[in-house]
Protein backbone atom coordinates (compact mmCIF):
# COMPACT_ATOMS: atom_id res chain seq x y z
CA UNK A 1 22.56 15.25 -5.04
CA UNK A 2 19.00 15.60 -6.51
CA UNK A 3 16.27 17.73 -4.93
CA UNK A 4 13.16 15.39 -3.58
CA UNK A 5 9.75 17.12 -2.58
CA UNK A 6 6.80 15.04 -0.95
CA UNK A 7 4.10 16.47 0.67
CA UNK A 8 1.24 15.04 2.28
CA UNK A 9 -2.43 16.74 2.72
CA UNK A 10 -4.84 15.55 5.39
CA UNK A 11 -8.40 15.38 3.68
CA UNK A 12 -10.33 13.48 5.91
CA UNK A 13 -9.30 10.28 8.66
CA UNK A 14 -7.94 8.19 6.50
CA UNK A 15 -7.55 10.17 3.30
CA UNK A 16 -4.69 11.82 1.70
CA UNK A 17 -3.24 13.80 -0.80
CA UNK A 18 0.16 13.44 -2.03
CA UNK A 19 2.04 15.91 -3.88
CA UNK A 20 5.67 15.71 -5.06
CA UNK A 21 7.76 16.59 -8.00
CA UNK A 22 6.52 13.53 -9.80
CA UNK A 23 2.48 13.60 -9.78
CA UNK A 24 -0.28 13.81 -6.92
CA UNK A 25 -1.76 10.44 -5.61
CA UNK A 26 -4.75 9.62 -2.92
CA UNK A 27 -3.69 7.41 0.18
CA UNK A 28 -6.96 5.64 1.74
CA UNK A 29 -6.01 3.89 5.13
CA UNK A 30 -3.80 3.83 8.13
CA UNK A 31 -1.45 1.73 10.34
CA UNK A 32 -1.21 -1.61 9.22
CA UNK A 33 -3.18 -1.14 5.12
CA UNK A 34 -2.68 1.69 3.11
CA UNK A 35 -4.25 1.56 -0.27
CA UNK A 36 -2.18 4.50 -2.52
CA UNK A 37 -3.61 5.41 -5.93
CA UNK A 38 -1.27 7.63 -8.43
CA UNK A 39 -0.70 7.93 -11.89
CA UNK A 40 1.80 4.85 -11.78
CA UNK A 41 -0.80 2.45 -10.18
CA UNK A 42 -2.31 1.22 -7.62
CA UNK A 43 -0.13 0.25 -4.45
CA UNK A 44 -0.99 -1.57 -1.48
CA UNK A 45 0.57 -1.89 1.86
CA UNK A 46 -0.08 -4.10 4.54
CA UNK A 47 2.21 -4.01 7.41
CA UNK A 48 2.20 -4.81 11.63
CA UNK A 49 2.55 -1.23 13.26
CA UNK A 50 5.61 -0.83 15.27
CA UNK A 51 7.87 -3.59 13.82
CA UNK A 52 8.92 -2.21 10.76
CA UNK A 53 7.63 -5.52 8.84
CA UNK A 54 5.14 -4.77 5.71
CA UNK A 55 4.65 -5.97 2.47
CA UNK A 56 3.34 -3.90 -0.86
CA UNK A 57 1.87 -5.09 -3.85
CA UNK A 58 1.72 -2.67 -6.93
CA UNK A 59 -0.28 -2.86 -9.53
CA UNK A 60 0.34 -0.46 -12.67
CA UNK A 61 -2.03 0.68 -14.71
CA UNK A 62 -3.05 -0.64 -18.50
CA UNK A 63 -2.35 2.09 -20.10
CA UNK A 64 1.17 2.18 -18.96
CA UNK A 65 1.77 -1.25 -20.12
CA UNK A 66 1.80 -2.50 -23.86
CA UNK A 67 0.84 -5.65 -22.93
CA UNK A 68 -0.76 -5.99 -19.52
CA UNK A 69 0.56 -9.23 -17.42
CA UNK A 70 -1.76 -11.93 -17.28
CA UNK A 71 -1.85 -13.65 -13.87
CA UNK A 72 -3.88 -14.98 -11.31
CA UNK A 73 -2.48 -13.09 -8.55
CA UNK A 74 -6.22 -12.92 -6.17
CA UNK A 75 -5.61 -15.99 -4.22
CA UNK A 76 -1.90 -15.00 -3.61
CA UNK A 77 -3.50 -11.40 -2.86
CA UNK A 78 -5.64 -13.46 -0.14
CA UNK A 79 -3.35 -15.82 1.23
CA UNK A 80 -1.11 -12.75 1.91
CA UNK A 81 -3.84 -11.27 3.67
CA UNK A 82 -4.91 -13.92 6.00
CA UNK A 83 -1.29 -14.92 6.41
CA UNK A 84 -1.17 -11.34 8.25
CA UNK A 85 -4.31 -11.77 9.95
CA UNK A 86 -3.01 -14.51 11.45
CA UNK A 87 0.16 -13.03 12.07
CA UNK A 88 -1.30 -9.94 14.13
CA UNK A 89 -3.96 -12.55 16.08
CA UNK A 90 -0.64 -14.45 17.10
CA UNK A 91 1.45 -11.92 18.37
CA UNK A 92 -1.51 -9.82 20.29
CA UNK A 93 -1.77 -13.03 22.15
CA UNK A 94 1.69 -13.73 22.61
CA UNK A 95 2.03 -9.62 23.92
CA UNK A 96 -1.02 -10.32 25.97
């Protein structure tokens, strides 16, 4: 069984600095959007604290791709989002 190592470093609320056996990356966020930036990419995270439920979108860099996708992903980007807003306005009311 491989070895894993992870560690995380609080900078600041809401910043940190990941180090493991692969690289170092920056986290910027908390519960419910974390925005993660390492040598593989940018990821984001946007989940409903407490339920387990999240999605992530990654986004690699250019210069790990030879030829970089070509897609119109912002309005799927913001449909997720409000899709979630909506999601966390509707059960705060139905937990209310």
């Amino acid at each position: 069984m491989p070895f894993k190592f992870r560690k995380r470093i609080w900078l600041l609320p809401g910043l940190w600095l990941n180090v493991s056996k692969t690289g170092v990356s920056t986290s910027i966020g908390g519960k419910g959007a974390t925005v993660n930036f390492g040598k593989r990419g940018t990821r984001t995270t946007l989940g409903i604290p407490g339920t387990g439920l999240s999605y992530t979108q990654t986004s690699t860099s250019e210069r790990d791709s030879i030829e970089p996708e070509r897609s119109n992903g912002a309005f799927s980007r913001f449909l997720v989002v409000v899709l979630w807003i909506f999601l966390i306005g509707y059960l705060a009311w139905v937990m209310h």
